[in-house]
PDB file of N, CA and C in Angstrom:
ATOM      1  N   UNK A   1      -6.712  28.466  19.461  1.00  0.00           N
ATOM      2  CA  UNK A   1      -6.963  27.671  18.287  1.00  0.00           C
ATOM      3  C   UNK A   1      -6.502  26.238  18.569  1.00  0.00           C
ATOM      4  N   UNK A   2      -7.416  25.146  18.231  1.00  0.00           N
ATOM      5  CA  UNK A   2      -7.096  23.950  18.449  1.00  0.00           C
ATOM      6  C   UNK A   2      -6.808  23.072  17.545  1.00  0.00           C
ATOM      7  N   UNK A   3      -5.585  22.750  17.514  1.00  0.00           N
ATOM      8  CA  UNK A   3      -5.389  21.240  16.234  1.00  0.00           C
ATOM      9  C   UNK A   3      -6.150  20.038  16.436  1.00  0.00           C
ATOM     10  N   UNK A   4      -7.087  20.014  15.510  1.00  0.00           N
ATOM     11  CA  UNK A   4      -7.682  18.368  15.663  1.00  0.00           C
ATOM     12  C   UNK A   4      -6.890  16.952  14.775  1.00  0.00           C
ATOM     13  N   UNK A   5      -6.694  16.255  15.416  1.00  0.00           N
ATOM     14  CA  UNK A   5      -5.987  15.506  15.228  1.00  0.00           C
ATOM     15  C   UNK A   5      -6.947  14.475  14.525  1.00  0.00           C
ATOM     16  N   UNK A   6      -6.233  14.321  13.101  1.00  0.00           N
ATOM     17  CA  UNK A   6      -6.494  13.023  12.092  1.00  0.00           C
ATOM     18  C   UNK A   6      -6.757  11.758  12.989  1.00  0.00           C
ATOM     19  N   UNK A   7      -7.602  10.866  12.461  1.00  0.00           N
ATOM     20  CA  UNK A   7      -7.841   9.477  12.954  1.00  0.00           C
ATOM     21  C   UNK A   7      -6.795   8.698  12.106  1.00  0.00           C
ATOM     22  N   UNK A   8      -6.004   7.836  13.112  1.00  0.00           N
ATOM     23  CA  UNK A   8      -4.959   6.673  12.114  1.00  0.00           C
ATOM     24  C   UNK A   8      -5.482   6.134  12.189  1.00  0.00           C
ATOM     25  N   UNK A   9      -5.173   5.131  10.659  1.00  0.00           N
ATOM     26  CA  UNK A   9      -5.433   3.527  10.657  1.00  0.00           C
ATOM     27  C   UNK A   9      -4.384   3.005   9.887  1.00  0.00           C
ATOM     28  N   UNK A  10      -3.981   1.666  10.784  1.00  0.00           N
ATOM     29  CA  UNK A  10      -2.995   0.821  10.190  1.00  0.00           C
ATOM     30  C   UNK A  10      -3.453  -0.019   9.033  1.00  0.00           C
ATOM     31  N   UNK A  11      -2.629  -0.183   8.185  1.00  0.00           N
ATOM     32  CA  UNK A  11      -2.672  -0.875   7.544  1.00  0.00           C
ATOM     33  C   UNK A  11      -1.422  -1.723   7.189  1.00  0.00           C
ATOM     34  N   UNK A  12      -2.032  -2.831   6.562  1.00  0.00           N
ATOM     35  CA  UNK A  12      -1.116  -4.047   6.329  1.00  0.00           C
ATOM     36  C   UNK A  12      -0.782  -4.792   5.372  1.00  0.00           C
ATOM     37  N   UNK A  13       0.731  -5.280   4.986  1.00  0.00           N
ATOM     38  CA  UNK A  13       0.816  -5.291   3.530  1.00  0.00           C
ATOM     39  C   UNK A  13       1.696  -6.043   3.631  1.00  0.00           C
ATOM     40  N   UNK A  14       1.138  -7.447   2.579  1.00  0.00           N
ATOM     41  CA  UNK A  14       1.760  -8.966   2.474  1.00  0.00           C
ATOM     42  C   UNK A  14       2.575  -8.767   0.673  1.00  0.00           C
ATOM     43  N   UNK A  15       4.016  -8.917   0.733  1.00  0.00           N
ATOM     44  CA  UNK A  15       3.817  -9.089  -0.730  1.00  0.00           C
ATOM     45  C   UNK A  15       4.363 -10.558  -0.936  1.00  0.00           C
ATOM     46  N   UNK A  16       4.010 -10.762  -2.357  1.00  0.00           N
ATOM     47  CA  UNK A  16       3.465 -12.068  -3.303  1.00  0.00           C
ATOM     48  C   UNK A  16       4.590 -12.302  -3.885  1.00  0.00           C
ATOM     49  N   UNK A  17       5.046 -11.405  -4.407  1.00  0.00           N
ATOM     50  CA  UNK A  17       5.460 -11.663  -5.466  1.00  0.00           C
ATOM     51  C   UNK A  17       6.882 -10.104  -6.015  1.00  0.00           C
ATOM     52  N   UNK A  18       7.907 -10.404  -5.946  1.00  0.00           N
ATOM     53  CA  UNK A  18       8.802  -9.303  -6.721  1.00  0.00           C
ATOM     54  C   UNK A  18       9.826  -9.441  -7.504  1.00  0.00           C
ATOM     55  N   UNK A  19       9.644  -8.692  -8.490  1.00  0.00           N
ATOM     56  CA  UNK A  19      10.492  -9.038  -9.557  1.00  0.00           C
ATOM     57  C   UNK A  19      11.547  -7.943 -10.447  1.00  0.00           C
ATOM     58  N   UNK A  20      12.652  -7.854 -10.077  1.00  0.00           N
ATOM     59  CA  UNK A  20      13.318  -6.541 -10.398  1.00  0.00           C
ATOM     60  C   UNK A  20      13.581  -6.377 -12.078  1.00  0.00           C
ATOM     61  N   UNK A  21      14.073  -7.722 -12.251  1.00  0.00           N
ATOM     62  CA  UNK A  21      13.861  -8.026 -13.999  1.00  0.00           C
ATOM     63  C   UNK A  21      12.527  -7.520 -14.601  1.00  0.00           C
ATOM     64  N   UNK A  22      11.366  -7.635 -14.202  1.00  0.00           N
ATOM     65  CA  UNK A  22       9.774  -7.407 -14.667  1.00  0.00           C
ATOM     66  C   UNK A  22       9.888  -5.900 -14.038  1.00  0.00           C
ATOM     67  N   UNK A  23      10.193  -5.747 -12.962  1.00  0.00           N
ATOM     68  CA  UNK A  23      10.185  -4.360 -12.494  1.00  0.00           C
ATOM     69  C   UNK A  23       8.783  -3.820 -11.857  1.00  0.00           C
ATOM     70  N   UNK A  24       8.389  -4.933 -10.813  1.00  0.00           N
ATOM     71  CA  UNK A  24       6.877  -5.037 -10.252  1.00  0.00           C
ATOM     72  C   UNK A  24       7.043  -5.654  -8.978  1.00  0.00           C
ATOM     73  N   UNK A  25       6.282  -5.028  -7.711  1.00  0.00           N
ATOM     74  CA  UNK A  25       5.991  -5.827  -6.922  1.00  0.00           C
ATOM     75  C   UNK A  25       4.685  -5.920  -6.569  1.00  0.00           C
ATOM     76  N   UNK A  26       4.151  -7.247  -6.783  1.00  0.00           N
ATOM     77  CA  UNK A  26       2.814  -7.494  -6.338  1.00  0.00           C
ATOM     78  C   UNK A  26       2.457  -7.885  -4.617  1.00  0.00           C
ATOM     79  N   UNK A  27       1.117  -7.947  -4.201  1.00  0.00           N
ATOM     80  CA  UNK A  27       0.512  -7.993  -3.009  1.00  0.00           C
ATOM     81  C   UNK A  27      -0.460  -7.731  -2.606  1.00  0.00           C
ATOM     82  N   UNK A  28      -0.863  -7.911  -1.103  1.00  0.00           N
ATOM     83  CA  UNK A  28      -2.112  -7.462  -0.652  1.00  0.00           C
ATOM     84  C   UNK A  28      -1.746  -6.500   0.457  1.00  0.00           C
ATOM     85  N   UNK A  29      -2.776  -5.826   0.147  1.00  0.00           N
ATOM     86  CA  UNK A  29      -2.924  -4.800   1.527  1.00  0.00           C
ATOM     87  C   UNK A  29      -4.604  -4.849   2.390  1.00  0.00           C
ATOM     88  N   UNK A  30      -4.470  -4.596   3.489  1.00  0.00           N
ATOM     89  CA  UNK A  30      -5.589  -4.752   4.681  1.00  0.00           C
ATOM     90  C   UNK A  30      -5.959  -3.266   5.369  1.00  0.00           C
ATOM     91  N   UNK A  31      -6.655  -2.616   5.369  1.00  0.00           N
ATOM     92  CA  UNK A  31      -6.932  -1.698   6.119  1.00  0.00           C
ATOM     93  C   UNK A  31      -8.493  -1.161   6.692  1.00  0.00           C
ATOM     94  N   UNK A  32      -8.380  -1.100   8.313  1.00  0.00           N
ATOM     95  CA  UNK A  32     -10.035  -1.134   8.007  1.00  0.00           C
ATOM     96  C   UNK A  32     -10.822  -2.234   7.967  1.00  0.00           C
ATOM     97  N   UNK A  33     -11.733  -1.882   6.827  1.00  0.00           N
ATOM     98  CA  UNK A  33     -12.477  -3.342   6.714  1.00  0.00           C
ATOM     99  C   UNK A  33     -12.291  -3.637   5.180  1.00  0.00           C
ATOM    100  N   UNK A  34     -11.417  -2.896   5.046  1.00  0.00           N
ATOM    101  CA  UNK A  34     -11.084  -3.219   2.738  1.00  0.00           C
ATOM    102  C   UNK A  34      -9.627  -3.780   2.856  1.00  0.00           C
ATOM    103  N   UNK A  35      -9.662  -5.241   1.799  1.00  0.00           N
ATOM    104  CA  UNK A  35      -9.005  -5.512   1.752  1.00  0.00           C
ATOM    105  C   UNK A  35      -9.004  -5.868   0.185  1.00  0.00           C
ATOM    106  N   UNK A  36      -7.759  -5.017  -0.280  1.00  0.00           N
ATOM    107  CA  UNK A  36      -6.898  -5.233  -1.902  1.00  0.00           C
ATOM    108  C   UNK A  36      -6.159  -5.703  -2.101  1.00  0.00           C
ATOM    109  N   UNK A  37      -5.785  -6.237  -3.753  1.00  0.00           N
ATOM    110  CA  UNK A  37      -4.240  -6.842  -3.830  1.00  0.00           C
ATOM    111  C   UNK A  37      -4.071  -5.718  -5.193  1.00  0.00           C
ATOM    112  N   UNK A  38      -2.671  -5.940  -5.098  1.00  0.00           N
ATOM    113  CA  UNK A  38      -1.829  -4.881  -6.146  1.00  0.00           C
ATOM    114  C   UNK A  38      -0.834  -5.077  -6.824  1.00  0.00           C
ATOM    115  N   UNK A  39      -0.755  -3.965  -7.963  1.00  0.00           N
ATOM    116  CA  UNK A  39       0.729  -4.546  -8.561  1.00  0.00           C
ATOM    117  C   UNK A  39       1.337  -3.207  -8.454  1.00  0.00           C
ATOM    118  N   UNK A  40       2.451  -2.902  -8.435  1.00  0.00           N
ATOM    119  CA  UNK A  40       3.165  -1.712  -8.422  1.00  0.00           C
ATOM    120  C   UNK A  40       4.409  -1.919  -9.339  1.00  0.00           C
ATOM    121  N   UNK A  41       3.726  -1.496 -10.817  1.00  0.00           N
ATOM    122  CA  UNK A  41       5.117  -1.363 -11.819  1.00  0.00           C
ATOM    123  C   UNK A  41       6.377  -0.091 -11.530  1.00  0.00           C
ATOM    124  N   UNK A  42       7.248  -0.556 -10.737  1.00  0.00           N
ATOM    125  CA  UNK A  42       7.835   0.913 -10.762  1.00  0.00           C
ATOM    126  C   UNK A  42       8.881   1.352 -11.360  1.00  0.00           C
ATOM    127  N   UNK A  43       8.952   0.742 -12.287  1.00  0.00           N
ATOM    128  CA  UNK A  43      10.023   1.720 -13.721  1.00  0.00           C
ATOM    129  C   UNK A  43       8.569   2.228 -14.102  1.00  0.00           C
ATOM    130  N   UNK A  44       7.400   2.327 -14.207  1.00  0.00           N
ATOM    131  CA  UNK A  44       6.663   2.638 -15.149  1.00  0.00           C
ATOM    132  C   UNK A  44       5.915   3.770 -13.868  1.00  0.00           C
ATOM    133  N   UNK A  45       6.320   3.684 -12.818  1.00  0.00           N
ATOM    134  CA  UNK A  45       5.776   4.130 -11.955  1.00  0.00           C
ATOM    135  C   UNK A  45       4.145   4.179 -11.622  1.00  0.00           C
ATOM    136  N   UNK A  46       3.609   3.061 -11.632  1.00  0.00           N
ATOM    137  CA  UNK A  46       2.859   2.929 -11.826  1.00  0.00           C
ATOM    138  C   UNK A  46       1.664   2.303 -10.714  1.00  0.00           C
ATOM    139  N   UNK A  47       0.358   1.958  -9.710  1.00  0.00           N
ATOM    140  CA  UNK A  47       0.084   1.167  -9.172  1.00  0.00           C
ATOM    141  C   UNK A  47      -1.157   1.034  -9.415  1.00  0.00           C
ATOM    142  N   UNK A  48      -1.384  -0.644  -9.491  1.00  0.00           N
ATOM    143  CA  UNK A  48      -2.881  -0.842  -9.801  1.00  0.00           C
ATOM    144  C   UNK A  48      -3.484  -1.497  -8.315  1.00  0.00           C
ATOM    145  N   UNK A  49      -4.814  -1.450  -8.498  1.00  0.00           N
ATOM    146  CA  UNK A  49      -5.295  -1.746  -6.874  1.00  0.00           C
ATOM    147  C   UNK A  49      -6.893  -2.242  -7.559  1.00  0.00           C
ATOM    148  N   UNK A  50      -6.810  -3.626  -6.964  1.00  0.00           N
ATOM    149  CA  UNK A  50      -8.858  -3.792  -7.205  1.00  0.00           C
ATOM    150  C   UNK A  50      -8.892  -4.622  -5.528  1.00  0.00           C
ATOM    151  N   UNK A  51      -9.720  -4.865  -5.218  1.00  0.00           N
ATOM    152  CA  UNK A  51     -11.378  -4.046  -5.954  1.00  0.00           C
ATOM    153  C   UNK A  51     -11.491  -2.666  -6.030  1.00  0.00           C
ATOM    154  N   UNK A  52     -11.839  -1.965  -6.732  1.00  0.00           N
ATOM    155  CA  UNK A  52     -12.241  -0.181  -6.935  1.00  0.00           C
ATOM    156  C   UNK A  52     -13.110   0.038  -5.757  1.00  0.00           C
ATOM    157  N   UNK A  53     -13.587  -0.684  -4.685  1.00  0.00           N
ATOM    158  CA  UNK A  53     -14.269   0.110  -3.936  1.00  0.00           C
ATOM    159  C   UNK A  53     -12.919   0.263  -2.462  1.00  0.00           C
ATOM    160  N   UNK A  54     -13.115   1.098  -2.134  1.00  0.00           N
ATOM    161  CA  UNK A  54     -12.336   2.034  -1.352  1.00  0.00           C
ATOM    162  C   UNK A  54     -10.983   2.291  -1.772  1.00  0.00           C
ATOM    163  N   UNK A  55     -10.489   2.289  -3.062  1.00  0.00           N
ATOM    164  CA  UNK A  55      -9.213   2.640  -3.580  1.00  0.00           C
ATOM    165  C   UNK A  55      -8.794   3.801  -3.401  1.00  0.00           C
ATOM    166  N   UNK A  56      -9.549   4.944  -3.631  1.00  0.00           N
ATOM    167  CA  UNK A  56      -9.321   5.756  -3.532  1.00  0.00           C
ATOM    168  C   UNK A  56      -8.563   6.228  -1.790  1.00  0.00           C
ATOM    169  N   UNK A  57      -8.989   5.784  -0.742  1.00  0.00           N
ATOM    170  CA  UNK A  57      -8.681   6.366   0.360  1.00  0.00           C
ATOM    171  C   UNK A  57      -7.055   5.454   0.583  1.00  0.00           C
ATOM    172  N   UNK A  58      -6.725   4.527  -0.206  1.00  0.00           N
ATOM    173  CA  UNK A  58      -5.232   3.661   0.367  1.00  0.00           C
ATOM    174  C   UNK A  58      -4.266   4.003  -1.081  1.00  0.00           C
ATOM    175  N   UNK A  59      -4.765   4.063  -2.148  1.00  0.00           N
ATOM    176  CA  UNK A  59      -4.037   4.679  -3.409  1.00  0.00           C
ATOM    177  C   UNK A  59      -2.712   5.764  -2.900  1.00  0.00           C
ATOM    178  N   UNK A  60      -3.045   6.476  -2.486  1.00  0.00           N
ATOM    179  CA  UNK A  60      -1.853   7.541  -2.318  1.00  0.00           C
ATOM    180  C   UNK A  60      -1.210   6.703  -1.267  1.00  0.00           C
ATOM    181  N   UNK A  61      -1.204   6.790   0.694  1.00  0.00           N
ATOM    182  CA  UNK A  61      -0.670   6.256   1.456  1.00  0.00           C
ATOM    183  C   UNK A  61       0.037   5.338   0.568  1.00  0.00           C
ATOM    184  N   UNK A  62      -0.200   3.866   0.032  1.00  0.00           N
ATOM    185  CA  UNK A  62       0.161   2.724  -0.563  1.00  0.00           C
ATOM    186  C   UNK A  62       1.100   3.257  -1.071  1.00  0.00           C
ATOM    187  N   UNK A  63       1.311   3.741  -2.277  1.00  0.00           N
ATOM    188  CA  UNK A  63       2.148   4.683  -3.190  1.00  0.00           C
ATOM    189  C   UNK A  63       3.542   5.196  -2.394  1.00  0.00           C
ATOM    190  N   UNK A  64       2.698   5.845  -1.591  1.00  0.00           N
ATOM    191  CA  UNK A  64       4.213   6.593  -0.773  1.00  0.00           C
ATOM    192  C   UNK A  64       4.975   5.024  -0.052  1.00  0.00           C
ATOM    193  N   UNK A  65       3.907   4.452   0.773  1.00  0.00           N
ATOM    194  CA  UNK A  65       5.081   3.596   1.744  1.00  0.00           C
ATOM    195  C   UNK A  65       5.928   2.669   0.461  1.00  0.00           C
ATOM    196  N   UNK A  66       5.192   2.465  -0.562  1.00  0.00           N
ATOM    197  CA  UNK A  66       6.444   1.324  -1.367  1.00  0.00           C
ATOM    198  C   UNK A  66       7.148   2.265  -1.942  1.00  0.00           C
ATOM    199  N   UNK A  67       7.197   3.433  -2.404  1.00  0.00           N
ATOM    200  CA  UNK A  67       8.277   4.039  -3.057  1.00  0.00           C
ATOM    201  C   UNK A  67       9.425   4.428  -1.950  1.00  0.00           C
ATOM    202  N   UNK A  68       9.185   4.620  -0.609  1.00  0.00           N
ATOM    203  CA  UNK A  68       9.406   4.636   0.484  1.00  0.00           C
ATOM    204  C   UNK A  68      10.404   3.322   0.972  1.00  0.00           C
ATOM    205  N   UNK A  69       9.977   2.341   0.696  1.00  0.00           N
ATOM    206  CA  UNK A  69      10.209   0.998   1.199  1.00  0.00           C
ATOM    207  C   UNK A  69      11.082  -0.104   0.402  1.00  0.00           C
ATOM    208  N   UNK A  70      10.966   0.233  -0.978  1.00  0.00           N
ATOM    209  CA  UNK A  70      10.529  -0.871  -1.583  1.00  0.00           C
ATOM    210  C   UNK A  70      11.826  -1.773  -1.986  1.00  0.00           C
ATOM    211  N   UNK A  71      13.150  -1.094  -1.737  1.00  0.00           N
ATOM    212  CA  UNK A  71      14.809  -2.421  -1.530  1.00  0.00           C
ATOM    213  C   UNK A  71      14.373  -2.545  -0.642  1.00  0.00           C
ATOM    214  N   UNK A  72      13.412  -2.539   0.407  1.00  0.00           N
ATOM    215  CA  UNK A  72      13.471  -3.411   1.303  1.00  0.00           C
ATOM    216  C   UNK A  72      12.539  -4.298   1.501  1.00  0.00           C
ATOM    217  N   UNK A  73      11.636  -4.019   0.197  1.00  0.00           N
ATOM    218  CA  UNK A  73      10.537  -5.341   1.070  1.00  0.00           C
ATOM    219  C   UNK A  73      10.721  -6.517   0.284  1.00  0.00           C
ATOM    220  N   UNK A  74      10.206  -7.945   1.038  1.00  0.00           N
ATOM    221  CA  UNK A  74      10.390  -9.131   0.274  1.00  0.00           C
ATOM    222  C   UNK A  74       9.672 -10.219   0.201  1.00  0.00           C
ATOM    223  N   UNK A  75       9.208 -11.101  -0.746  1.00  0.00           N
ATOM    224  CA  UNK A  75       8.075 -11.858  -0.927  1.00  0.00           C
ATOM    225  C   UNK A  75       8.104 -12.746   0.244  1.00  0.00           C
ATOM    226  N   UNK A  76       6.581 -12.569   0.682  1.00  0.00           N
ATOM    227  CA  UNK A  76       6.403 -13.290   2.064  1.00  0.00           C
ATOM    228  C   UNK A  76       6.048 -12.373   3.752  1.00  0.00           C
ATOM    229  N   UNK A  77       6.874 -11.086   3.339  1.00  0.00           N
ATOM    230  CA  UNK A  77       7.010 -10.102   4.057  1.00  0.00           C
ATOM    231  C   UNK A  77       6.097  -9.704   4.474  1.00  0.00           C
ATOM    232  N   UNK A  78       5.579  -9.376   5.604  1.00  0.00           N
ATOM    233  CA  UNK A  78       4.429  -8.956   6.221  1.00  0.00           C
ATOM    234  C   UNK A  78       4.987  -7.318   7.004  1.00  0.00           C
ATOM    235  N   UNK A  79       4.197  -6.240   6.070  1.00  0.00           N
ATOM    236  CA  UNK A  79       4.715  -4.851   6.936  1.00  0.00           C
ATOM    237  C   UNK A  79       3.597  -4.164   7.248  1.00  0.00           C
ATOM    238  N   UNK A  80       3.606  -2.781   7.983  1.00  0.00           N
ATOM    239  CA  UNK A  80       2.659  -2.024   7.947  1.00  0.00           C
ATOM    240  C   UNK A  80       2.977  -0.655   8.044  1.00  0.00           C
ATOM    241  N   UNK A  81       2.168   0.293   8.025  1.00  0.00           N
ATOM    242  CA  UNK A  81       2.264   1.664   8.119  1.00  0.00           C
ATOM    243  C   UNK A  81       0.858   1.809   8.195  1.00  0.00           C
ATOM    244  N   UNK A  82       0.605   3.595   8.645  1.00  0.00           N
ATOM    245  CA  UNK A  82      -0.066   3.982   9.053  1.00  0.00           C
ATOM    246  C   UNK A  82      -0.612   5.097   8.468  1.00  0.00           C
ATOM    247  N   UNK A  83      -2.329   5.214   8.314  1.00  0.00           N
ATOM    248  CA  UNK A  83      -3.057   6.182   7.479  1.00  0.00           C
ATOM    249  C   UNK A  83      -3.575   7.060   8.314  1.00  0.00           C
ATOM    250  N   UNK A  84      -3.423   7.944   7.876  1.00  0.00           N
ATOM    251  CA  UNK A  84      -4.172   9.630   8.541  1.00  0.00           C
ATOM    252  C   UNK A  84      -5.394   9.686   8.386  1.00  0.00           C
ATOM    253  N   UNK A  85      -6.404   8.799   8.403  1.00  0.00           N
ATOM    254  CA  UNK A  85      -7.681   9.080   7.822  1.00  0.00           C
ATOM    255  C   UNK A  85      -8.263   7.562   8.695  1.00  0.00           C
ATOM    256  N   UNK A  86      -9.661   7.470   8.658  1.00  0.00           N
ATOM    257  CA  UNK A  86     -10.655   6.300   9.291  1.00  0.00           C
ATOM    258  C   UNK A  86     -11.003   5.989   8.125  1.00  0.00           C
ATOM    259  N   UNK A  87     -10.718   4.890   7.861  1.00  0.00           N
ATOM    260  CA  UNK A  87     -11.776   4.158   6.588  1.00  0.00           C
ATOM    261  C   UNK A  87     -12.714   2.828   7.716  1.00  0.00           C
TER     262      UNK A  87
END
């Protein structure tokens, strides 16, 4: 039996803007050939993402690396991580 191995893709993520008082960090992310910007309310736990076309495939990944990340990231910051999937 053979494991086939997922296609990665990196992706890349500039943020704009964070605010612990507002309780949001905004930004863009790159992956592929789609590129979004976002807000991530997270007392409300919350993340928004446009344009709606390819949201669906960076929505979750996105989600995890900032809940993952997020005392550490900082406006200006350029990071990345990596998706299990080819977009």
């Amino acid at each position: 039996m053979s494991c086939k191995r997922l296609p990665e893709t990196t992706a890349y993520v500039r943020i704009t803007v964070q605010s612990w008082q507002l309780g949001k960090i905004e930004g863009e992310v790159r992956a592929g050939e789609y590129d979004w910007q976002f807000q991530w309310c997270f007392k409300q736990g919350k993340l928004f993402l446009q344009p709606s076309l390819g949201r669906a495939l960076i929505q979750e990944p996105l989600s995890r690396f900032l809940e993952k990340s997020d005392y550490k990231l900082e406006p200006g910051g350029d990071y990345a991580f990596t998706i299990r999937a080819e977009l």
